[in-house]
Protein backbone atom coordinates (compact mmCIF):
# COMPACT_ATOMS: atom_id res chain seq x y z
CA UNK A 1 -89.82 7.90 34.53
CA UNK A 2 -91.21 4.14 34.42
CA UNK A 3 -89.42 1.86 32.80
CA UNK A 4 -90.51 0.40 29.27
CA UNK A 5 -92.28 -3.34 30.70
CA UNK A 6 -91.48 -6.20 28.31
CA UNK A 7 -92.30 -9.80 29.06
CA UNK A 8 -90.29 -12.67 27.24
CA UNK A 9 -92.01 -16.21 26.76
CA UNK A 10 -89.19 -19.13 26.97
CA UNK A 11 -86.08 -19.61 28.38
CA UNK A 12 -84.39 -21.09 25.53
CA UNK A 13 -81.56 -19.18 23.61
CA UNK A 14 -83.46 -16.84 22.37
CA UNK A 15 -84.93 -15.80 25.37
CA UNK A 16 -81.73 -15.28 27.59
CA UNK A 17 -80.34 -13.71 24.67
CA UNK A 18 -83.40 -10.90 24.22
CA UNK A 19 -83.45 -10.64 27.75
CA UNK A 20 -79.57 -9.99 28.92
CA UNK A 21 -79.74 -7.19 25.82
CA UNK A 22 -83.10 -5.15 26.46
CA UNK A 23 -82.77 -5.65 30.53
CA UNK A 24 -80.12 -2.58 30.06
CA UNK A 25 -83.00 0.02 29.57
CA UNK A 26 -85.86 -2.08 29.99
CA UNK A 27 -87.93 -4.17 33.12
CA UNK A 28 -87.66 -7.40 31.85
CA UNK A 29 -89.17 -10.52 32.99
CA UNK A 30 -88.60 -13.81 31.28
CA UNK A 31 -91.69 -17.05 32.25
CA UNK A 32 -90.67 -20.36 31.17
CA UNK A 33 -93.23 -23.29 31.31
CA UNK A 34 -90.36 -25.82 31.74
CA UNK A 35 -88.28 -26.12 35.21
CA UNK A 36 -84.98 -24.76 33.54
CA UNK A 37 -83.45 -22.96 31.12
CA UNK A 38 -82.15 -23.53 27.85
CA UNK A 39 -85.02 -25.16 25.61
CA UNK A 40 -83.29 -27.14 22.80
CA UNK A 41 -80.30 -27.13 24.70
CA UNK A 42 -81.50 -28.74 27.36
CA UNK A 43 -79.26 -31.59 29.41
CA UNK A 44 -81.10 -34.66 30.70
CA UNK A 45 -79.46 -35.97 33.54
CA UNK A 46 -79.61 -40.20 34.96
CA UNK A 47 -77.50 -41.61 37.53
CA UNK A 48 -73.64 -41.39 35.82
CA UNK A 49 -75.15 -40.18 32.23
CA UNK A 50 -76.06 -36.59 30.96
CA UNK A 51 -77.44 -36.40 27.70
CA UNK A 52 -77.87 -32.93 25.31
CA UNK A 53 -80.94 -34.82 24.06
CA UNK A 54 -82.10 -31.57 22.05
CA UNK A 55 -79.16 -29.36 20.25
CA UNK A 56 -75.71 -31.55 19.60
CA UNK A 57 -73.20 -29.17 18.83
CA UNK A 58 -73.05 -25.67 16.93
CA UNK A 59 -70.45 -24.29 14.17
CA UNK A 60 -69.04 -20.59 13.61
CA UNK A 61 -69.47 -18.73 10.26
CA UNK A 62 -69.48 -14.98 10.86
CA UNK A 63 -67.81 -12.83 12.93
CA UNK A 64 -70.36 -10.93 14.85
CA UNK A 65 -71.03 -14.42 16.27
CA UNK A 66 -67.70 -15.12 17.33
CA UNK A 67 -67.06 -12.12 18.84
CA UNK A 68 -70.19 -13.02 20.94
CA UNK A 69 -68.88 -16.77 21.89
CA UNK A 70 -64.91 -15.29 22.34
CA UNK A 71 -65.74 -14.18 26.23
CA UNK A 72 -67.23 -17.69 26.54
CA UNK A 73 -64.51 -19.40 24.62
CA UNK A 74 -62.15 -17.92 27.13
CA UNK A 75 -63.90 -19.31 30.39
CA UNK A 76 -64.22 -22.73 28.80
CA UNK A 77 -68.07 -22.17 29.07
CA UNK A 78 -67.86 -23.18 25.52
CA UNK A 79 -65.47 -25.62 24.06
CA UNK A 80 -64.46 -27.48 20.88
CA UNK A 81 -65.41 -31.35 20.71
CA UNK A 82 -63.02 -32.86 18.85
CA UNK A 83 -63.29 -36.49 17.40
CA UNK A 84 -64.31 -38.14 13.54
CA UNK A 85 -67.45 -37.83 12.04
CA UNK A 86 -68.24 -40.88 10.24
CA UNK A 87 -71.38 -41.62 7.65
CA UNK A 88 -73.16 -44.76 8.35
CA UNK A 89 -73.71 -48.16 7.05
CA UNK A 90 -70.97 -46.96 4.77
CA UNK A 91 -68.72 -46.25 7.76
CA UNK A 92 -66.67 -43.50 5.75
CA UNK A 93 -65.04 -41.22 7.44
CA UNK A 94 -66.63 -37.77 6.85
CA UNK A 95 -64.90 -33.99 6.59
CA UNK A 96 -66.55 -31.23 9.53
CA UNK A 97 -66.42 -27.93 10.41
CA UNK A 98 -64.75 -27.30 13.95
CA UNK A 99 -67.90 -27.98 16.28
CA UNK A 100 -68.52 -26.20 19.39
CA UNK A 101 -70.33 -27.52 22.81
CA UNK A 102 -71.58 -25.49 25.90
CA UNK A 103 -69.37 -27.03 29.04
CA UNK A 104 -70.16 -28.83 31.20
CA UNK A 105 -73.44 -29.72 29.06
CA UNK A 106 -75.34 -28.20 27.14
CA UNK A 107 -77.39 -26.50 28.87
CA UNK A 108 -74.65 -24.55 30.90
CA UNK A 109 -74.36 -21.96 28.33
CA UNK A 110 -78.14 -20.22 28.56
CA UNK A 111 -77.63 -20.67 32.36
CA UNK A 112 -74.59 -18.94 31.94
CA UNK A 113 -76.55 -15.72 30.12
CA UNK A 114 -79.36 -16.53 32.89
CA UNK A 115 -77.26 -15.76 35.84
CA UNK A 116 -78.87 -12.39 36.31
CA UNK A 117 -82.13 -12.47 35.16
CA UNK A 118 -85.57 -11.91 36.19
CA UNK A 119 -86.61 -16.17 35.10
CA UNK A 120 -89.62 -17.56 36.41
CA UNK A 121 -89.96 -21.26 35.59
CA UNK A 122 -92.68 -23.12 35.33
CA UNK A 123 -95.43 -20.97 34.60
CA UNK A 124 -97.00 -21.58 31.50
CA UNK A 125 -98.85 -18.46 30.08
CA UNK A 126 -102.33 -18.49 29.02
CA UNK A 127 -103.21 -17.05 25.26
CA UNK A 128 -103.88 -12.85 25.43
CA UNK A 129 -106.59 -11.63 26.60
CA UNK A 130 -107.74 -7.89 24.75
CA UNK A 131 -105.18 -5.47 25.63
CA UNK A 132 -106.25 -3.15 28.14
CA UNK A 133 -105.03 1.24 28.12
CA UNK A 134 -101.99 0.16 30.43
CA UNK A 135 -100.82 -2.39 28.43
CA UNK A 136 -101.12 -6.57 28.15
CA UNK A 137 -102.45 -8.34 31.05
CA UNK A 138 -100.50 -11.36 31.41
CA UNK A 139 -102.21 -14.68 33.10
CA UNK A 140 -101.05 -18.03 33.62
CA UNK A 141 -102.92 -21.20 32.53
CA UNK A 142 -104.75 -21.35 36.33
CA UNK A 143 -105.74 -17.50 35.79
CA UNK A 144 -103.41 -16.12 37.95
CA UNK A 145 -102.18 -12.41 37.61
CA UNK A 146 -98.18 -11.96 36.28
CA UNK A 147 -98.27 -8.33 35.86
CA UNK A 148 -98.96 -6.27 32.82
CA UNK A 149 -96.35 -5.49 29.85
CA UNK A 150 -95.65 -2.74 27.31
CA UNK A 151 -94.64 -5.42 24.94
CA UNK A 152 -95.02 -9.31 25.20
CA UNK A 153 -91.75 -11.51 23.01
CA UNK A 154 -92.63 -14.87 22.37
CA UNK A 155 -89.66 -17.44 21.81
CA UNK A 156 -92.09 -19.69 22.25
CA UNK A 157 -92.08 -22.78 18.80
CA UNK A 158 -94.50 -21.09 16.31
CA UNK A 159 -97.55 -23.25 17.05
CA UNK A 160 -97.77 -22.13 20.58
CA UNK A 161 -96.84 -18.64 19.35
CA UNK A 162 -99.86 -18.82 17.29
CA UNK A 163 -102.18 -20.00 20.26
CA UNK A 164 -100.57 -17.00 22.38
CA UNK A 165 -100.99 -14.26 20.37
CA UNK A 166 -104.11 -15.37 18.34
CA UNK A 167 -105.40 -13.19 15.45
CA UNK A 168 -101.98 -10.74 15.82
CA UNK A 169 -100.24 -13.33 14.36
CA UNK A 170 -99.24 -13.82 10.84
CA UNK A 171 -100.52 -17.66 9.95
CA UNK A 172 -98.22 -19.38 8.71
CA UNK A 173 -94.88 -18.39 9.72
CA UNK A 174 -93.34 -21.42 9.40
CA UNK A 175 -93.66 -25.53 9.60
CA UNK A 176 -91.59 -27.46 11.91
CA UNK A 177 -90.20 -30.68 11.86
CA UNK A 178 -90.37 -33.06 14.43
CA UNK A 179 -87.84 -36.01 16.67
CA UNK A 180 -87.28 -38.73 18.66
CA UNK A 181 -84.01 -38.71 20.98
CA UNK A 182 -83.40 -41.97 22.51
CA UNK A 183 -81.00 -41.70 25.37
CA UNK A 184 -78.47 -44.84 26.22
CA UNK A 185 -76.56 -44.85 28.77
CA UNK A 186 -73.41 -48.12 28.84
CA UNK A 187 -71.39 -48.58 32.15
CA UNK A 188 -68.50 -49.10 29.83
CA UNK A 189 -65.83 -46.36 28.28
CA UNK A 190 -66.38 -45.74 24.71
CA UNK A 191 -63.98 -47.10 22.78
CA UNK A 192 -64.54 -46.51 19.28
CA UNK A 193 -62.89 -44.10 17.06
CA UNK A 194 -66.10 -42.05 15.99
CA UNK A 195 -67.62 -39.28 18.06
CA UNK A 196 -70.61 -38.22 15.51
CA UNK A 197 -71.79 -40.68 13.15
CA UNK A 198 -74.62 -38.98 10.27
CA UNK A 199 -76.89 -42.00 8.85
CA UNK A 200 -78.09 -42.67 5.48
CA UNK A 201 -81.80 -43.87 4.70
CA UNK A 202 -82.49 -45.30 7.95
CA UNK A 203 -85.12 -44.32 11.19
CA UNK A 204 -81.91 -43.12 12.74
CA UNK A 205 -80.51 -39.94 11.20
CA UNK A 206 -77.46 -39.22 13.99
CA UNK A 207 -75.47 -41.07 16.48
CA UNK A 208 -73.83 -38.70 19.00
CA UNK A 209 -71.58 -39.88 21.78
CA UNK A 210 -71.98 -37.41 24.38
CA UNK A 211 -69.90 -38.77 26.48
CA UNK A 212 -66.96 -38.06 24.62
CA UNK A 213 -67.75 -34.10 24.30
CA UNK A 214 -65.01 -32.08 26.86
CA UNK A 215 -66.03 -31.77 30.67
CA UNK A 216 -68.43 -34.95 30.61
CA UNK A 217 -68.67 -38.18 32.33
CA UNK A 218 -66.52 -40.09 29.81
CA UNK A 219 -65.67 -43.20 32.09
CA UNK A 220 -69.60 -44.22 30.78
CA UNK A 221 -70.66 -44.15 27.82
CA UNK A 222 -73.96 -41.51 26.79
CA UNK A 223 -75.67 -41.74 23.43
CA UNK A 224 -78.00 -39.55 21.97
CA UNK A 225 -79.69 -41.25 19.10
CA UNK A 226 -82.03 -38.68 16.54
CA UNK A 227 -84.87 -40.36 14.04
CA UNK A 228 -84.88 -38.90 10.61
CA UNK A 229 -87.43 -36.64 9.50
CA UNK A 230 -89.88 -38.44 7.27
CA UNK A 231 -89.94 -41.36 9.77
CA UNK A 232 -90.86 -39.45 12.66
CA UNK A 233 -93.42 -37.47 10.53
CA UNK A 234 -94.73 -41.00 10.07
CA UNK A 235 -94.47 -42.40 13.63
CA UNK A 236 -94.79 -38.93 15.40
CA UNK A 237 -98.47 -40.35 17.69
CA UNK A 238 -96.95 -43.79 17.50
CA UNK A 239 -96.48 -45.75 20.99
CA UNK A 240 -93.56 -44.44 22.38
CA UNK A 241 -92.32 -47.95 23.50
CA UNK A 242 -92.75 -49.31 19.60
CA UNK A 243 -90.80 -46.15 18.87
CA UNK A 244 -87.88 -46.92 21.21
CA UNK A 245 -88.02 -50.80 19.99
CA UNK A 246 -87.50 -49.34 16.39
CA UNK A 247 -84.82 -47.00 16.84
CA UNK A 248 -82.87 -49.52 19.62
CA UNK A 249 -83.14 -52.33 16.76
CA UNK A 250 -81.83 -50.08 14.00
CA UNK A 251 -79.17 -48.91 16.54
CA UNK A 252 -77.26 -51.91 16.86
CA UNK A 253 -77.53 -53.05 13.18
CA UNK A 254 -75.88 -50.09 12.21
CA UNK A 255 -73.14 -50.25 15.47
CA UNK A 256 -73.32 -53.75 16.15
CA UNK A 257 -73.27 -52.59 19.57
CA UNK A 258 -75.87 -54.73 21.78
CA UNK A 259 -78.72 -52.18 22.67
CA UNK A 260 -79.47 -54.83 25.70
CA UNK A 261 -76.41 -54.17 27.39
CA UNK A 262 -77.18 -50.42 28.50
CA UNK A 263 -78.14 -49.37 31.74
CA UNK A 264 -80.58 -46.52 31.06
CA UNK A 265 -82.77 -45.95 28.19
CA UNK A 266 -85.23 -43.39 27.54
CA UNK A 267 -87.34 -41.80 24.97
CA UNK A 268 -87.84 -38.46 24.61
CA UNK A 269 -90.03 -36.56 21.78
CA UNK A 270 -89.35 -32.82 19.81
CA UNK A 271 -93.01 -31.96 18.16
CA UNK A 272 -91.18 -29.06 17.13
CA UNK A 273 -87.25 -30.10 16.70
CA UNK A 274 -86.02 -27.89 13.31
CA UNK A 275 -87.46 -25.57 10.69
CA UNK A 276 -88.84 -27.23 7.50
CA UNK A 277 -89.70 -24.26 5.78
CA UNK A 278 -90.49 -20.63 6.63
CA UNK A 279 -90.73 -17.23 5.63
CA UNK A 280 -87.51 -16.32 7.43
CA UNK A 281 -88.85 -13.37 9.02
CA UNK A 282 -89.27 -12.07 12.53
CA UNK A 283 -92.73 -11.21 13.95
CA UNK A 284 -92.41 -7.52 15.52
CA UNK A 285 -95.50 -4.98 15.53
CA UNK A 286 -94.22 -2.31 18.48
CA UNK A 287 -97.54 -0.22 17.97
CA UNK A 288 -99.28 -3.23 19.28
CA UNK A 289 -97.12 -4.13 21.75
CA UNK A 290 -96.00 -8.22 20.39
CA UNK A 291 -93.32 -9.57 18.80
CA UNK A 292 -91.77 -12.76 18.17
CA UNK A 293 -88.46 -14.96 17.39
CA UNK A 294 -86.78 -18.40 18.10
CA UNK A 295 -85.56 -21.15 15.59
CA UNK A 296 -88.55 -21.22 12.90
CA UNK A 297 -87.19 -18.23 10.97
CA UNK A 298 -84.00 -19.27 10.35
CA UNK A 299 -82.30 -22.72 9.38
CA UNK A 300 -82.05 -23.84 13.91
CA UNK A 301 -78.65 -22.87 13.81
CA UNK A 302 -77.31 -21.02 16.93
CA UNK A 303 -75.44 -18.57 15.10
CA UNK A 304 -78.89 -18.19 12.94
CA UNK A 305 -80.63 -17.78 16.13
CA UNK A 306 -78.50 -15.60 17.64
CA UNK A 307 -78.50 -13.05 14.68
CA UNK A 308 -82.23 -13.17 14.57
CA UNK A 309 -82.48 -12.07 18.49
CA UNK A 310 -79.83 -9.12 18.20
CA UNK A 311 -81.59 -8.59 14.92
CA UNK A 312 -85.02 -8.04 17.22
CA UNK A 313 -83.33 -6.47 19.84
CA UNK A 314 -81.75 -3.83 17.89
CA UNK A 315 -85.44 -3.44 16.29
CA UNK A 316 -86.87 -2.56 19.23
CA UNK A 317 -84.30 -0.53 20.93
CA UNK A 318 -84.86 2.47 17.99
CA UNK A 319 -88.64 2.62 18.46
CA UNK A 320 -89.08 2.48 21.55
């Protein structure tokens, strides 16, 4: 008997996640328009410096969750980053949860879950074409043939899920919120107490020193500095060098650390970084043959996400 055909867009958590669950009585193959894995957990990596320019770290509530992480846990795939959280231009020391990192960046985990699956990277899928008696007919952007699918998952940010799927979709699903992650990278050891430092009406929303997390390069020093919401809402199709000169001025007023003195700067942008608001629910129509879920129908926690993708998984595993 043929197996069911299902084709998962993005490589992010979500997509390794759907994947390494319905591959066990399913033909799955995952396309990913980027050239790796991992999506907002993505790892940029310059000369002695890695950054986790997307996700920063990720807390436990539940238990389903944890028993998920506990095989990681043990490998040291997945580690605690200790160190202070401070609020700043106060610079009060601030209470946390335990936080969690993927070792040895970010990024490791979903290639972790990846090991064994059917990934094709960059390929960037075109939006559905009518779906013929055999199923979907998936394309790429330059029209070339990827092989047709019982059911098509998109994990895909809900704008481009929208351009995908077309009229299928609900409009509407959800509105994202966008962010800048400037990248510094300092020749010197960090030597400050702080780790994590959350900011207070400013451009700059978070200061995390990645250099510090467990398994990293922490003879340099590698910051990853976030913009706050309503200024990057404002600044979002500004110049990206005006961008970096705003955040790298706010930077060292708040630090008093000289911006001028690091050895690698760079800008990157999220057009879709967290969920602002959304109807909180997945996107699955099995008679059709589509279905979708990533971050923008939960809060963008990884435990949220997580739940979400077993929650789909499970979903399609009884009607199918």
């Amino acid at each position: 008997m043929k197996k069911f055909r299902i084709a998962i867009i993005g490589a992010g958590f979500s997509g390794v996640i759907l994947a390494e669950e319905l591959q066990k009585f399913a033909d799955v193959k995952i396309f990913e328009k980027s050239r790796g894995t991992g999506g907002r957990m993505s790892t940029r990596y310059a000369e002695d410096f890695s950054f986790d320019h997307g996700l920063q770290y990720f807390t436990v509530s539940g238990a389903k969750f944890q028993q998920f992480l506990n095989p990681f846990i043990l490998a040291q795939d997945v580690v605690t980053w200790d160190g202070d959280t401070i609020e700043l231009p106060s610079n009060t020391k601030k209470p946390s949860k335990p936080r969690f990192v993927a070792a040895p960046n970010m990024n490791s985990l979903c290639k972790k879950i990846a090991k064994n699956l059917d990934i094709n990277l960059g390929i960037e899928i075109a939006p559905l074409q009518p779906k013929a008696n055999d199923g979907w007919h998936l394309q790429d952007k330059a029209g070339n043939e990827l092989g047709i699918f019982d059911l098509v998952i998109s994990t895909a940010p809900v704008a481009q899920t929208e351009n995908l799927f077309g009229n299928h979709f609900p409009a509407n699903q959800a509105v994202m919120k966008p962010c800048f992650a400037l990248m510094l990278g300092f020749a010197q050891k960090w030597s400050q107490d702080w780790v994590l430092a959350k900011v207070k009406q400013n451009p700059i929303k978070l200061i995390a020193v990645n250099s510090s997390k467990p398994k990293r390069n922490d003879k340099v020093t590698s910051l990853v500095i976030q913009s706050s919401d309503t200024w990057t809402k404002d600044h979002l199709e500004d110049e990206p060098e005006k961008v970096q000169e705003i955040l790298l001025q706010n930077f060292s007023q708040l630090t008093e650390i000289d911006h001028k003195q690091a050895q690698y700067i760079s800008l990157h942008r999220w057009r879709y970084a967290l969920v602002e608001s959304s109807k909180k629910q997945k996107f699955c129509d099995l008679n059709l043959g589509l279905a979708a879920t990533s971050d923008w129908i939960c809060d963008s926690k990884l435990e949220d996400i997580w739940l979400a993708a077993m929650d789909l998984c499970e979903e399609i595993k009884r009607k199918i």
